[in-house]
PDB file of N, CA and C in Angstrom:
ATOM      1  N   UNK A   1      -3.221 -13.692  -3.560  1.00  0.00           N
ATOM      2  CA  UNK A   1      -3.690 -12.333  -3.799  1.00  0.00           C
ATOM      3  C   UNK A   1      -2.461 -11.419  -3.861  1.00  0.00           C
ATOM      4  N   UNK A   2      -2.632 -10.594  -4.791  1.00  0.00           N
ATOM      5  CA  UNK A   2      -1.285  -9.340  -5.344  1.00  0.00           C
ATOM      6  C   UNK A   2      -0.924  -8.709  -4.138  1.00  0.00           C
ATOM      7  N   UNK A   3       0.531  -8.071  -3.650  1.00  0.00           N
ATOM      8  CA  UNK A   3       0.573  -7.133  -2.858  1.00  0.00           C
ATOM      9  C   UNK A   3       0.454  -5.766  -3.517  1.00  0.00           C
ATOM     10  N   UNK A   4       0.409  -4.704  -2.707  1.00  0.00           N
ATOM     11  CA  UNK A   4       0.830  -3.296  -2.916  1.00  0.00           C
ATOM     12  C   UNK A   4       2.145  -3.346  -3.979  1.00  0.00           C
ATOM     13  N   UNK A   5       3.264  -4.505  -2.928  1.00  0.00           N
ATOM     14  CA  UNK A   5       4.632  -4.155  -3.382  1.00  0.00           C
ATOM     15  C   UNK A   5       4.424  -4.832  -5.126  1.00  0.00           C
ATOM     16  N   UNK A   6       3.635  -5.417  -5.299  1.00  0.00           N
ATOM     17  CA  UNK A   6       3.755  -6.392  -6.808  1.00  0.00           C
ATOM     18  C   UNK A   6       3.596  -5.082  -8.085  1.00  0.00           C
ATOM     19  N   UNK A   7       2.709  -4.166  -7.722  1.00  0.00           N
ATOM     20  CA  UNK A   7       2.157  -3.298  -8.082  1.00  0.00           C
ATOM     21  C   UNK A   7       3.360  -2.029  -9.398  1.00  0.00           C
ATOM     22  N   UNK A   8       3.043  -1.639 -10.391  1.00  0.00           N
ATOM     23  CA  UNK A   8       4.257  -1.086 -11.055  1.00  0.00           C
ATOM     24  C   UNK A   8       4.169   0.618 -10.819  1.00  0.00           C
ATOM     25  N   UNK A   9       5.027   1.370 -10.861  1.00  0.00           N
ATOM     26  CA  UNK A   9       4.352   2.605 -11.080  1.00  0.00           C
ATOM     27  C   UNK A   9       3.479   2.826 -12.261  1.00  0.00           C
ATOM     28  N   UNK A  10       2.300   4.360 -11.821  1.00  0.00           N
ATOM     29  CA  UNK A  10       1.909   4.829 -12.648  1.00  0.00           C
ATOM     30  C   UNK A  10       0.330   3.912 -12.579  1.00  0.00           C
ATOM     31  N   UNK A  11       0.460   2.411 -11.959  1.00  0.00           N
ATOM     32  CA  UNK A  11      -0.480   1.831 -11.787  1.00  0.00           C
ATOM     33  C   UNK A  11      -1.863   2.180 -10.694  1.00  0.00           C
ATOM     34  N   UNK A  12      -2.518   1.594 -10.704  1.00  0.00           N
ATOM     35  CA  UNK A  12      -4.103   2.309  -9.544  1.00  0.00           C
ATOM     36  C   UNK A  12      -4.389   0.958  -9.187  1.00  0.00           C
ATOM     37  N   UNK A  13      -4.034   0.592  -7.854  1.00  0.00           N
ATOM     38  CA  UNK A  13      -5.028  -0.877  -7.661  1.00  0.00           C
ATOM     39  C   UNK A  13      -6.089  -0.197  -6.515  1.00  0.00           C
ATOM     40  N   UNK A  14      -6.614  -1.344  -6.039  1.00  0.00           N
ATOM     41  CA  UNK A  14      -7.721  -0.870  -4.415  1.00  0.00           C
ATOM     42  C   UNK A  14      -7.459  -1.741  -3.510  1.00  0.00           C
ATOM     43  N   UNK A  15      -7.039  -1.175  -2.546  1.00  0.00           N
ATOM     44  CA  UNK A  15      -7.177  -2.461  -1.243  1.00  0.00           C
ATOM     45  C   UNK A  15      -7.905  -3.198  -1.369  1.00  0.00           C
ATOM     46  N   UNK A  16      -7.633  -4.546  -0.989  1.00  0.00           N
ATOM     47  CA  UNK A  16      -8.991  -5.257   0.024  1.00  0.00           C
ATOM     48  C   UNK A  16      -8.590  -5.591   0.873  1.00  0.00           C
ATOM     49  N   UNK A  17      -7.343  -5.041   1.583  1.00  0.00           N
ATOM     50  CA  UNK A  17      -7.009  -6.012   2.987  1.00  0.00           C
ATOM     51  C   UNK A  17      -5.741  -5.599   3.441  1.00  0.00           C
ATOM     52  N   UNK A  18      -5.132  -5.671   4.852  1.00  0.00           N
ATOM     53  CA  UNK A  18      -3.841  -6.276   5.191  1.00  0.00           C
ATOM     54  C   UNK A  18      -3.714  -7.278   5.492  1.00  0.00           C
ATOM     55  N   UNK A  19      -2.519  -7.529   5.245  1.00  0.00           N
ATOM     56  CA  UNK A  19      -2.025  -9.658   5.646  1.00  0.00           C
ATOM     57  C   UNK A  19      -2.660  -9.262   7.194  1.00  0.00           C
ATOM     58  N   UNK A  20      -2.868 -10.030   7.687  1.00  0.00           N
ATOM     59  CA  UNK A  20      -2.910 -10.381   9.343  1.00  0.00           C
ATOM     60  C   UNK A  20      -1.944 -10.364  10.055  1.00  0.00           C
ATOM     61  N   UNK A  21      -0.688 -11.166   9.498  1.00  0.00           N
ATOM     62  CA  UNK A  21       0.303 -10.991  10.286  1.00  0.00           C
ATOM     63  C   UNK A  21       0.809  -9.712  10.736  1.00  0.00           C
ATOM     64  N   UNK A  22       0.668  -8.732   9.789  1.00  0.00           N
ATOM     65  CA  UNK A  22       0.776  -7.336  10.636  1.00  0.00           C
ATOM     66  C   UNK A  22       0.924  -6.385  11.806  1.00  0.00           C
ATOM     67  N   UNK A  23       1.709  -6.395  12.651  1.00  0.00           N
ATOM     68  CA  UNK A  23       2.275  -6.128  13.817  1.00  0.00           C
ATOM     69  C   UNK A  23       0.499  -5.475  14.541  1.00  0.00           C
ATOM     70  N   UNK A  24      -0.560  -5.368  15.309  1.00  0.00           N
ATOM     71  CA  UNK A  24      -1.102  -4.239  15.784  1.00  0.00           C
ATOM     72  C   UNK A  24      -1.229  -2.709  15.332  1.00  0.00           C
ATOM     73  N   UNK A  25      -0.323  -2.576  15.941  1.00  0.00           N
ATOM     74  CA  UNK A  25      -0.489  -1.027  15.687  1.00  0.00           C
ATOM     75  C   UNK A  25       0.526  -0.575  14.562  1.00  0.00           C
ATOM     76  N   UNK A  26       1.234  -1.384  13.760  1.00  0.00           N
ATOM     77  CA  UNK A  26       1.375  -0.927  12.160  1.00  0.00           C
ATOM     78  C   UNK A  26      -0.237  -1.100  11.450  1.00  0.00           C
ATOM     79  N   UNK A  27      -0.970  -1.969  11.878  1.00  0.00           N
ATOM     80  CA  UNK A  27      -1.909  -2.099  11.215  1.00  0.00           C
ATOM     81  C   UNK A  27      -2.771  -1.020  11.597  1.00  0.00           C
ATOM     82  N   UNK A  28      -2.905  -0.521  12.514  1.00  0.00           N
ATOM     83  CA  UNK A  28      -3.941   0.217  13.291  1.00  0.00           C
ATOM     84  C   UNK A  28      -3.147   1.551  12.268  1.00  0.00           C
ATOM     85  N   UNK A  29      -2.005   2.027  12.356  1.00  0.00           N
ATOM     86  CA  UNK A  29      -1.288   2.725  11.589  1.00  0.00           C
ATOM     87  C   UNK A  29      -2.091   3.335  10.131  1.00  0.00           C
ATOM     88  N   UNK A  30      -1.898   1.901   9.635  1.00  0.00           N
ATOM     89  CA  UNK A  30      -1.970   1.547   7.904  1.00  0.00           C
ATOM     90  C   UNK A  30      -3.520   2.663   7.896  1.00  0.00           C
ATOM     91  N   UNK A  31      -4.652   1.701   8.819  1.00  0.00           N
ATOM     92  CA  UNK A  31      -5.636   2.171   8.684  1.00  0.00           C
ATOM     93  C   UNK A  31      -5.616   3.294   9.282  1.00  0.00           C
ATOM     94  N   UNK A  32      -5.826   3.974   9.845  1.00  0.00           N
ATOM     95  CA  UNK A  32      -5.303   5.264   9.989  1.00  0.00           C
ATOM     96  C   UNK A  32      -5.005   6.653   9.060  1.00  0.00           C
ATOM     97  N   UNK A  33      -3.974   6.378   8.636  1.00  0.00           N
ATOM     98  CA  UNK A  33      -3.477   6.796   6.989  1.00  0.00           C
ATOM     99  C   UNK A  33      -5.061   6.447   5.951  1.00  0.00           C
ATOM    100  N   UNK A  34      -5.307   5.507   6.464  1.00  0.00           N
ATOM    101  CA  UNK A  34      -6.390   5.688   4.795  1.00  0.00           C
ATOM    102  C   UNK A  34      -6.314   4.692   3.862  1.00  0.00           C
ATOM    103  N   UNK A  35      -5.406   3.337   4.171  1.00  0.00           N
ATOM    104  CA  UNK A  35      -5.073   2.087   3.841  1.00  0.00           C
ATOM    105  C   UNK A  35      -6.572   1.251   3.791  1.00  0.00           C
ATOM    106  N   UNK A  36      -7.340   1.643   3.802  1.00  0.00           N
ATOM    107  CA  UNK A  36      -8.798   0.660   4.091  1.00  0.00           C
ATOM    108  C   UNK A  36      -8.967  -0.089   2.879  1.00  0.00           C
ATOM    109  N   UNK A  37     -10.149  -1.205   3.452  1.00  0.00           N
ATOM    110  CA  UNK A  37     -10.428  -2.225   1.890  1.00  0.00           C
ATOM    111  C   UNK A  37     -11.214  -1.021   1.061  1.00  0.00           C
ATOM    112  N   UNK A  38     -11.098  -0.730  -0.241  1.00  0.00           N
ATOM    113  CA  UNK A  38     -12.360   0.084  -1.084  1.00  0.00           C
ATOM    114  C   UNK A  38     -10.992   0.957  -1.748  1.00  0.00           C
ATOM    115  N   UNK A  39     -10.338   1.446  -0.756  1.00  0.00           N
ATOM    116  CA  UNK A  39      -9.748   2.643  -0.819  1.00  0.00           C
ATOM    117  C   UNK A  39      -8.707   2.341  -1.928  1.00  0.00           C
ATOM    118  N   UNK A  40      -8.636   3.151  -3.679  1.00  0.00           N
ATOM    119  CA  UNK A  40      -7.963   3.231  -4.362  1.00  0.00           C
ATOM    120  C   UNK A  40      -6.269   3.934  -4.380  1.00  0.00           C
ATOM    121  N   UNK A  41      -5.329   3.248  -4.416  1.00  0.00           N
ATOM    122  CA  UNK A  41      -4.455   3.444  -4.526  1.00  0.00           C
ATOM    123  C   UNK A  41      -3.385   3.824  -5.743  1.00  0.00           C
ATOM    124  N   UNK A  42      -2.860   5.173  -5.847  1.00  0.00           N
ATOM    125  CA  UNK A  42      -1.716   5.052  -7.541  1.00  0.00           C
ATOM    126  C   UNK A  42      -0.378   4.709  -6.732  1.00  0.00           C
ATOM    127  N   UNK A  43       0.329   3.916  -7.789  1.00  0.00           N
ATOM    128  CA  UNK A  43       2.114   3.725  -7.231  1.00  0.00           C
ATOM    129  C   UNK A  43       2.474   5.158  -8.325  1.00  0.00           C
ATOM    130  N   UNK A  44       3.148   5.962  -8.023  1.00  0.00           N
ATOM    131  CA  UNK A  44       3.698   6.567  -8.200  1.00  0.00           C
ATOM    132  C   UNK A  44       5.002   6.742  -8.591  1.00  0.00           C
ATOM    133  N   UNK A  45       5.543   5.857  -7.874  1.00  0.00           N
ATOM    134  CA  UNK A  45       7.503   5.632  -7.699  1.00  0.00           C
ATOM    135  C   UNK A  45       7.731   4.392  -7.239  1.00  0.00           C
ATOM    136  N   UNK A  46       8.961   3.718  -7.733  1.00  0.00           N
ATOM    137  CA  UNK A  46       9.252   2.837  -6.706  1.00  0.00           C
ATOM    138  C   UNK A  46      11.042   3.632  -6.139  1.00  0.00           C
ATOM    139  N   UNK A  47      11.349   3.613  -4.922  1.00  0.00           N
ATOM    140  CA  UNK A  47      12.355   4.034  -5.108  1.00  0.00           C
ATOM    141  C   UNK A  47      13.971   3.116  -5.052  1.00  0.00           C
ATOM    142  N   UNK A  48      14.938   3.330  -4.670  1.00  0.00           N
ATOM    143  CA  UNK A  48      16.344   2.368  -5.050  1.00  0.00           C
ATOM    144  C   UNK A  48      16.192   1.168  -4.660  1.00  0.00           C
ATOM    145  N   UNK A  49      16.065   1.032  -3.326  1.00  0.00           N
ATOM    146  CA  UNK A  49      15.466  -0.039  -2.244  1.00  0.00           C
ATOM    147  C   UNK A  49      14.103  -1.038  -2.386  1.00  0.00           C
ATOM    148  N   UNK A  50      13.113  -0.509  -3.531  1.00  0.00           N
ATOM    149  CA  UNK A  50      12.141  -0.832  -3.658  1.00  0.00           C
ATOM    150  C   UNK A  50      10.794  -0.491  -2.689  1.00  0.00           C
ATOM    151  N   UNK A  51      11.260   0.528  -1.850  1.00  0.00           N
ATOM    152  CA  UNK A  51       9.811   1.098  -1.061  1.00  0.00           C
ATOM    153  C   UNK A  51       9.235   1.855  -2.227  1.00  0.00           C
ATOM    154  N   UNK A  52       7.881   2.222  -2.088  1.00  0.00           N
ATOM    155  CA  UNK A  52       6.794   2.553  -2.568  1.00  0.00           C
ATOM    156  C   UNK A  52       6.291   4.399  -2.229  1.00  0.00           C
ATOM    157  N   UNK A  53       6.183   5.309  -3.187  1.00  0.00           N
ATOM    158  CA  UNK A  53       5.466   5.944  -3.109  1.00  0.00           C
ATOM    159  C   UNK A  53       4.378   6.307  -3.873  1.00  0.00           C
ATOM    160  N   UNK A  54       3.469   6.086  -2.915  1.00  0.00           N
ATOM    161  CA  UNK A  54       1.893   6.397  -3.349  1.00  0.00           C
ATOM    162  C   UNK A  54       1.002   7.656  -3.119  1.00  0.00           C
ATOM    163  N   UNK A  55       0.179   7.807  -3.688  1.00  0.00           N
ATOM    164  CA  UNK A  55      -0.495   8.205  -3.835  1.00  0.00           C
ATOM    165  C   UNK A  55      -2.509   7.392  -2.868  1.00  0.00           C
ATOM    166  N   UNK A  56      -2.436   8.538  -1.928  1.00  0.00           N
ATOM    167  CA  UNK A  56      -3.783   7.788  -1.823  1.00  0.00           C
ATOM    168  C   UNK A  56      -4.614   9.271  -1.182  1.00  0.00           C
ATOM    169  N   UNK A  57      -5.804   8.995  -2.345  1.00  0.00           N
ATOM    170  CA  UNK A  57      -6.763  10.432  -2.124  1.00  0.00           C
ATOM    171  C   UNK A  57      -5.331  11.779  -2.573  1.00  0.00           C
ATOM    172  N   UNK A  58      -5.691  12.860  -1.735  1.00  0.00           N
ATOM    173  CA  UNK A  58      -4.680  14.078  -1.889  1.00  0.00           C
ATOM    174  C   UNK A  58      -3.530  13.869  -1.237  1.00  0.00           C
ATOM    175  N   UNK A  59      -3.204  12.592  -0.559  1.00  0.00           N
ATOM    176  CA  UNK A  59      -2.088  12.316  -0.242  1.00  0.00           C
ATOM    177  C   UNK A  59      -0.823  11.482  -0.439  1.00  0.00           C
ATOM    178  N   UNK A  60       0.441  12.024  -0.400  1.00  0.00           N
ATOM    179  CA  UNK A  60       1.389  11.240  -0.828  1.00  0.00           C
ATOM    180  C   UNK A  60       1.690  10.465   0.656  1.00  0.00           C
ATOM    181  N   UNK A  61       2.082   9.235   0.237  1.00  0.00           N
ATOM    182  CA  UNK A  61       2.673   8.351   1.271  1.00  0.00           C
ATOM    183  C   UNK A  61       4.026   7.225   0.744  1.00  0.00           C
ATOM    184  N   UNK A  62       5.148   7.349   1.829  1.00  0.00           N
ATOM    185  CA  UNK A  62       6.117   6.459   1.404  1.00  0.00           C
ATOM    186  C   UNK A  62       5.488   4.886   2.340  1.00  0.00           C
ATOM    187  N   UNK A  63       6.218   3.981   1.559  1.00  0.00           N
ATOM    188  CA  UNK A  63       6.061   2.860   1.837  1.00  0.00           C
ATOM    189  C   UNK A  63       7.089   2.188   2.086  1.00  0.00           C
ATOM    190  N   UNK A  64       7.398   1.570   3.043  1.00  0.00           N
ATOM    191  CA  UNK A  64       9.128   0.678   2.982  1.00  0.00           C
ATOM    192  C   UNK A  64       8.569  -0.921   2.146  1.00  0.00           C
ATOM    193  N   UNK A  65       9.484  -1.367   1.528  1.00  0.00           N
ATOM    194  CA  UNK A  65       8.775  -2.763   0.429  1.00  0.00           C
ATOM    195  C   UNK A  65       8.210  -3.830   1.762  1.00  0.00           C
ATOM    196  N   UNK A  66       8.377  -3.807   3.140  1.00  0.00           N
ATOM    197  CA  UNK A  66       7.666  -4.776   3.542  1.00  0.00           C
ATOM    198  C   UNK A  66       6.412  -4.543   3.911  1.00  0.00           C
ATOM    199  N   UNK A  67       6.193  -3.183   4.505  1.00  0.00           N
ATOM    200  CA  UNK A  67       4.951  -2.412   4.626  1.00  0.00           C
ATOM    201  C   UNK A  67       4.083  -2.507   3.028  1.00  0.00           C
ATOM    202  N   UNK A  68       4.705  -2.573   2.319  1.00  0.00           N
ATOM    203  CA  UNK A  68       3.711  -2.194   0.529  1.00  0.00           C
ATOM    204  C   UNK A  68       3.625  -3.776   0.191  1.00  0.00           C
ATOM    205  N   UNK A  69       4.298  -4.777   0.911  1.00  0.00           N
ATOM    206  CA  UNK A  69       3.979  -6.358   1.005  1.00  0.00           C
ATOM    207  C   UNK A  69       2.879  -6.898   1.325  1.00  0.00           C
ATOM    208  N   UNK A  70       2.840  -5.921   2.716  1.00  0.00           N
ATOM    209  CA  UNK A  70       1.669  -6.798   3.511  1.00  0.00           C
ATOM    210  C   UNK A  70       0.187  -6.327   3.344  1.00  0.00           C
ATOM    211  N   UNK A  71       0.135  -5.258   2.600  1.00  0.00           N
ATOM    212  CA  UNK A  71      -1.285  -4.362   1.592  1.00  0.00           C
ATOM    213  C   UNK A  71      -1.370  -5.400   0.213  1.00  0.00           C
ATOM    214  N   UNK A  72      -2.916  -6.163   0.611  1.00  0.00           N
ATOM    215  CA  UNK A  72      -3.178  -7.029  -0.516  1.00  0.00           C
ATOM    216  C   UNK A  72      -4.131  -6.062  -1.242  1.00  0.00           C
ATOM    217  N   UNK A  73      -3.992  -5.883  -2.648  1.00  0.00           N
ATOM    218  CA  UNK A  73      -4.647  -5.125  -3.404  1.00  0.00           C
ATOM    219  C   UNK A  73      -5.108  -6.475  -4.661  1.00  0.00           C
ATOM    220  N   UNK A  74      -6.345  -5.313  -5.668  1.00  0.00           N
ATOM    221  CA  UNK A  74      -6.723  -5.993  -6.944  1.00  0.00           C
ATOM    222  C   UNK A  74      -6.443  -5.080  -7.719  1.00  0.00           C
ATOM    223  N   UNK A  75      -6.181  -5.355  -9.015  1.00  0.00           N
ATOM    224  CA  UNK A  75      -6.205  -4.266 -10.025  1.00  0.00           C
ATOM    225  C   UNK A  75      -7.689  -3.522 -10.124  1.00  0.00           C
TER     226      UNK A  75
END
């Protein structure tokens, strides 16, 4: 299954998940923010490093590339 990080700008996928391996409370985090399965996501940017800024609902969010790894999305 695709990550977040696979994802190009300008693109819209939707969650369905975080990996499991996911620390606790990064995950508790993720969801938090608004990371849920359903919840549509735009990439926006990728920046030098390859973290991620998105777009989710009216909000912008940065992503570091291992955090936008462990967000399994579908197109």
């Amino acid at each position: 299954m695709p990550s977040l990080n696979d994802s190009r700008p300008g693109t819209t996928v939707r969650i369905t998940g975080i990996d499991p391996g996911q620390a606790g409370g990064s995950r508790r985090r993720l969801l938090e923010f608004g990371f849920v399965p359903g919840a549509d996501v735009t990439v926006i940017a990728r920046g030098a490093t390859g973290g991620l800024l998105v777009g989710l609902g009216e909000t912008r969010v940065a992503l570091d590339t291992r955090t936008a790894g462990r967000l399994r999305c579908a197109a």
